[in-house]
Protein backbone atom coordinates (compact mmCIF):
# COMPACT_ATOMS: atom_id res chain seq x y z
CA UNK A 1 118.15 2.09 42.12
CA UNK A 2 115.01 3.49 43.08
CA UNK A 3 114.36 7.35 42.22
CA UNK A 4 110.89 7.94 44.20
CA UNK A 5 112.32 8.39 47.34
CA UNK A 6 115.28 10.87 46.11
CA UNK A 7 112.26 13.48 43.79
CA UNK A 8 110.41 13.39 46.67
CA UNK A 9 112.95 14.08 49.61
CA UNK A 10 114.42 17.05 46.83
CA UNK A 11 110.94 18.35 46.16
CA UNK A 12 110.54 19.19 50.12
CA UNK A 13 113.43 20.25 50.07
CA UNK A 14 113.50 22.72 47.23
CA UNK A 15 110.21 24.00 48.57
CA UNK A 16 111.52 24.93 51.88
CA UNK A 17 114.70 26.59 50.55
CA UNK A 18 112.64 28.32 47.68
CA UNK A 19 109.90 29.81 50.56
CA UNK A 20 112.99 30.42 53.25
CA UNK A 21 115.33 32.63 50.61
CA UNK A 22 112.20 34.05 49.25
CA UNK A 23 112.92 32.39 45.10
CA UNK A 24 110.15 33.63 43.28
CA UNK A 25 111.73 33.34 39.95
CA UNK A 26 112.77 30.12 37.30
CA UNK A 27 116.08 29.14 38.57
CA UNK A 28 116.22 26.33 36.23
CA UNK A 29 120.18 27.97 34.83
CA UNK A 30 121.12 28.90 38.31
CA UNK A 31 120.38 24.74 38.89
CA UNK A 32 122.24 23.55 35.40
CA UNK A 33 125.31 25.52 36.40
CA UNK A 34 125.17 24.38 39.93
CA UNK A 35 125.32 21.03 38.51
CA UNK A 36 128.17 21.74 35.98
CA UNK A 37 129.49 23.40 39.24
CA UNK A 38 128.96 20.26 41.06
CA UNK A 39 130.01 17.78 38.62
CA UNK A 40 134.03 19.96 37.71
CA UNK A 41 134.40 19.79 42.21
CA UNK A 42 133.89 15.59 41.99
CA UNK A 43 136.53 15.86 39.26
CA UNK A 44 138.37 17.77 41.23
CA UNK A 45 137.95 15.40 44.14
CA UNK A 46 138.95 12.38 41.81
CA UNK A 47 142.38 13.69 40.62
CA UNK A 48 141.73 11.84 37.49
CA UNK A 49 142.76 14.51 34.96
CA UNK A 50 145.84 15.47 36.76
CA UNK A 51 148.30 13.69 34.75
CA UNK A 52 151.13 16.26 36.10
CA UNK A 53 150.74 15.13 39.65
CA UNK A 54 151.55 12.12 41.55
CA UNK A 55 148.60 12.98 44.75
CA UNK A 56 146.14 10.41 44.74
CA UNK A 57 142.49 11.09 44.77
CA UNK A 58 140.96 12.73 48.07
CA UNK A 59 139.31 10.49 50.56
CA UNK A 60 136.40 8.42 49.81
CA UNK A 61 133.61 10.49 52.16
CA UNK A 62 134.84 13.63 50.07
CA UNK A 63 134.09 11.95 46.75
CA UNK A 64 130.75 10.72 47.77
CA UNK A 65 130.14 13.95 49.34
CA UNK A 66 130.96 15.16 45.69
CA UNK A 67 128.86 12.80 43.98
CA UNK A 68 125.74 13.46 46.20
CA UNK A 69 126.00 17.12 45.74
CA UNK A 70 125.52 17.16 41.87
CA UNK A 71 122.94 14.46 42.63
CA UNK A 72 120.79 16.99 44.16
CA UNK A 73 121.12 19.26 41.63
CA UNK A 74 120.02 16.16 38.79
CA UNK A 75 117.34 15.82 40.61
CA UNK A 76 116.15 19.30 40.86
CA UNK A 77 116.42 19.99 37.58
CA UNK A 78 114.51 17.13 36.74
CA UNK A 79 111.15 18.11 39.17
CA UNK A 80 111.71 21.83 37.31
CA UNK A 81 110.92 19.80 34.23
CA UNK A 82 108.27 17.61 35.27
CA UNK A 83 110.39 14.57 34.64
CA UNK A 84 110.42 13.37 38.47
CA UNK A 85 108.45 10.69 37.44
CA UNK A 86 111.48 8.90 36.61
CA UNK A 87 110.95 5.92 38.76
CA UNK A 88 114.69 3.91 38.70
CA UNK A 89 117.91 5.21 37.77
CA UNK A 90 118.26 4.74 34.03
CA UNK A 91 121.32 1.77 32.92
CA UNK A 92 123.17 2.15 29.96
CA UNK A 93 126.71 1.84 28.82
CA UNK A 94 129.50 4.45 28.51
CA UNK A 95 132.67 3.88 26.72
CA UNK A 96 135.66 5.21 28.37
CA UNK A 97 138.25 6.15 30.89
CA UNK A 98 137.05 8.33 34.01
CA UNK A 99 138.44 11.52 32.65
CA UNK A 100 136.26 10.48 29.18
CA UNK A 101 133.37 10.01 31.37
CA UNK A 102 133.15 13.40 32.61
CA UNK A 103 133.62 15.21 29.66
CA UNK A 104 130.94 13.27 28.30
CA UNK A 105 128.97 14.31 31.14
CA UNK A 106 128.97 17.66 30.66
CA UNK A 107 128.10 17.23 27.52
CA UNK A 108 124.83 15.59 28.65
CA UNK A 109 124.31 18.12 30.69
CA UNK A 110 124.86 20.87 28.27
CA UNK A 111 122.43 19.22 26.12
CA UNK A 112 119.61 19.03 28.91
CA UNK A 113 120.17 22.46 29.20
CA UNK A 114 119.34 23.39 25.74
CA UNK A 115 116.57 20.43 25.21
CA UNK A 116 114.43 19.60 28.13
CA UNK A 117 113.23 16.14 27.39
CA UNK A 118 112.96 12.88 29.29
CA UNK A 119 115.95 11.00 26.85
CA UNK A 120 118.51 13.90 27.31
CA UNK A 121 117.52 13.92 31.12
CA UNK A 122 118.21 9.75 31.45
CA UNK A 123 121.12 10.65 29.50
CA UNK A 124 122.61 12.39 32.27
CA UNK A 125 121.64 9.27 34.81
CA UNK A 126 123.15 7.21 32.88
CA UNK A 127 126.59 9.00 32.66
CA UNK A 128 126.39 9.68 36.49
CA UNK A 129 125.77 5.85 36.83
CA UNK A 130 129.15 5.41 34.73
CA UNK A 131 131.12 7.45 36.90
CA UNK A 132 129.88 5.96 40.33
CA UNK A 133 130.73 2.30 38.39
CA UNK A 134 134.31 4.06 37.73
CA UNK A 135 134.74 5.84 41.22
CA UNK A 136 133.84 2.15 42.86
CA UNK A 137 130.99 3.75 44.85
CA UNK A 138 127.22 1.74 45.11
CA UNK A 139 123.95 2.92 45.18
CA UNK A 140 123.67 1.78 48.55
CA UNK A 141 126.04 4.58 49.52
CA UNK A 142 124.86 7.32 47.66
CA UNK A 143 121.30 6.50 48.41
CA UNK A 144 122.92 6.17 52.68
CA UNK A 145 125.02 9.82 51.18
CA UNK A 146 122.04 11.67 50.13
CA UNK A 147 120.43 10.92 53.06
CA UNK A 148 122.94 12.63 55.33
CA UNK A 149 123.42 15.49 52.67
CA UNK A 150 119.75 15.78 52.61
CA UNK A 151 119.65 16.67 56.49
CA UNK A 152 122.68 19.12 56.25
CA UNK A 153 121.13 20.85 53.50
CA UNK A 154 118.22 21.89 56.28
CA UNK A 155 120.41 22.60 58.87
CA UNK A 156 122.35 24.93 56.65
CA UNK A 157 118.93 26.85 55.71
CA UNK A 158 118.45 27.52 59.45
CA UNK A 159 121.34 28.63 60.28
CA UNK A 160 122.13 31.27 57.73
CA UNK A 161 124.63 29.47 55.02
């Protein structure tokens, strides 16, 4: 899937909420928790971990709702670090259930955190590409997700959230 579109789209819109709630500071942690943040509520949303109950995951909008939210955070943290010139979502393979996935995740994350570079950043791409291939969901949707999100985002900036 193509990247350009998504740094660029983020960029704007990290500009206008930096200038609109007055962020003068590096926010770079605030962003890497988000994500972490972001990434625990999609497990949430997938029920995949909860061995003790028999509820089924939530609906598919909420999951890709989910998804796109820790997408903008990915992507944020990757224009902090100059590395928006990441031009198509990285492939790679992850071994795994979905429950494996996401610990692994975070552990990509984690590690982004703590060392900045371009391979720990594709890292996390990659493991977010393994759990949209385990969650069913294409790139057609999130790209069609993060669209809409993208536009809420805005219209949450103007009216107070």
């Amino acid at each position: 899937m193509e990247l350009t579109k998504l740094f660029t789209m983020q960029r704007e819109l990290d500009a206008y909420i930096q200038k609109k709630q007055f962020v003068n500071n590096d926010v770079f942690k605030e962003k890497g928790l988000a994500l972490l943040v972001e990434l625990a509520e999609l497990a949430n949303e997938t029920r995949c971990f909860k061995f003790w109950s028999s509820k089924g995951p939530s609906e598919r909008k909420v999951i890709l709702e989910e998804y796109v939210d820790s997408i903008h955070f990915l992507l944020s943290l990757g224009i902090e670090k100059g590395l928006d010139t990441l031009k198509v979502w990285p492939e790679g393979e992850v071994e795994g259930d979905l429950t494996s996935v996401f610990i692994q995740t975070i552990s990509a994350i984690q590690e982004f955190m703590m060392n900045t570079d371009k391979e720990s950043y594709e890292n996390i791409w990659i493991h977010y590409g393994a759990i949209a291939n385990r969650i069913g969901i294409s790139y057609i949707e999130i790209m069609s997700a993060y669209l809409e999100k993208n536009e809420e985002n805005y219209k949450r900036q103007q009216t107070g959230y």
